[in-house]
Protein backbone atom coordinates (compact mmCIF):
# COMPACT_ATOMS: atom_id res chain seq x y z
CA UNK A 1 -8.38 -14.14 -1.97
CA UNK A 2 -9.58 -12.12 -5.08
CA UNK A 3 -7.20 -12.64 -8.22
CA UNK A 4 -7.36 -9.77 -10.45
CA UNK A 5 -5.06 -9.10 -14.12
CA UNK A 6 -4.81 -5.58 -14.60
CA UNK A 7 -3.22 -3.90 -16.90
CA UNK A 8 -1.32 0.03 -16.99
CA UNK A 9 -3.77 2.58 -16.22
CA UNK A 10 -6.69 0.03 -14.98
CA UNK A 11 -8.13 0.55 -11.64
CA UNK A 12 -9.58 -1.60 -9.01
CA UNK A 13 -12.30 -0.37 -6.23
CA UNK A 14 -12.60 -1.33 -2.79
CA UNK A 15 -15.88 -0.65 -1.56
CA UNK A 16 -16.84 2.86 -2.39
CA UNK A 17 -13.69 5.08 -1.21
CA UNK A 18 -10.73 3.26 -2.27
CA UNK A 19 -9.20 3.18 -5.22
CA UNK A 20 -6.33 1.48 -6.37
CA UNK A 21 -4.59 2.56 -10.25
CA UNK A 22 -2.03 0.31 -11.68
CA UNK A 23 0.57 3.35 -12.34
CA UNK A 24 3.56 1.25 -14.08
CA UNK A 25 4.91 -2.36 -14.80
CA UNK A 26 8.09 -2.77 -14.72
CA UNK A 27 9.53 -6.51 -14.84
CA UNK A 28 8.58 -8.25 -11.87
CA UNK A 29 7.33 -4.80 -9.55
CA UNK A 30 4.46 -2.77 -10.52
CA UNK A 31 3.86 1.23 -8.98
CA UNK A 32 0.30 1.64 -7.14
CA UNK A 33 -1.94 4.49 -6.86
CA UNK A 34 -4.01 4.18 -3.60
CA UNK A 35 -7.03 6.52 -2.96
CA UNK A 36 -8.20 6.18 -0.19
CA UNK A 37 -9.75 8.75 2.46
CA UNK A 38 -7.26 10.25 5.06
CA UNK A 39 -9.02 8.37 8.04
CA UNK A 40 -8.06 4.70 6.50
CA UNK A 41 -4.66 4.07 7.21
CA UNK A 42 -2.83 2.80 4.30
CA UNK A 43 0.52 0.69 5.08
CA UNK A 44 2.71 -1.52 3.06
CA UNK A 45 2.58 -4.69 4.86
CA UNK A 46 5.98 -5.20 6.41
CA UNK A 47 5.36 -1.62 8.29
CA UNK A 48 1.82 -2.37 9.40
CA UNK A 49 2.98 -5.83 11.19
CA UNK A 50 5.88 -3.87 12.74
CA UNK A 51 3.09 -1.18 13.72
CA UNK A 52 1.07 -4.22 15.05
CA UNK A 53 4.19 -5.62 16.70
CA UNK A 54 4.74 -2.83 18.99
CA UNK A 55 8.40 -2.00 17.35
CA UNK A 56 7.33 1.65 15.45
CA UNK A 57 4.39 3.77 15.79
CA UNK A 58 2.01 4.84 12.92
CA UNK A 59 3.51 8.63 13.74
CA UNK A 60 7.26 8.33 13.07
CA UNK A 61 6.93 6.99 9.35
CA UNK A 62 9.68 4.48 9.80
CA UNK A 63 10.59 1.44 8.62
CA UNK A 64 12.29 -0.92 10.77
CA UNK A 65 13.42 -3.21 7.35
CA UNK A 66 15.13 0.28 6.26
CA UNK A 67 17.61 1.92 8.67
CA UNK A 68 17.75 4.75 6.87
CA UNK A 69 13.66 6.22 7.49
């Protein structure tokens, strides 16, 4: 695993079509900006493992941690 410090603002690159901005830190969460082309699926992790899991599909957009997507 790469560690990286980043600060407000900074960016990171993944390969040559992602790109992830550091948007805001607040406390203990920081907001992401992720770039990426519309053929890479981008998930937070908790939703792809239920993806992978078989309990939601990529298409609905829901959450199975949040009853209310």
């Amino acid at each position: 695993m790469l560690v990286l410090s980043r600060r407000r603002n900074e960016k990171i690159v993944i390969g040559e079509d992602i790109t992830i901005t550091i948007l805001e830190v607040r406390g203990d969460q920081i907001q992401l900006g992720i770039q990426a082309p519309r053929h890479i699926p981008v998930h937070r992790y908790e939703v792809f493992r239920a993806i992978q899991d078989g309990l939601t599909g990529p298409a609905t957009g829901q959450d199975p941690e949040d009853p209310s997507s």
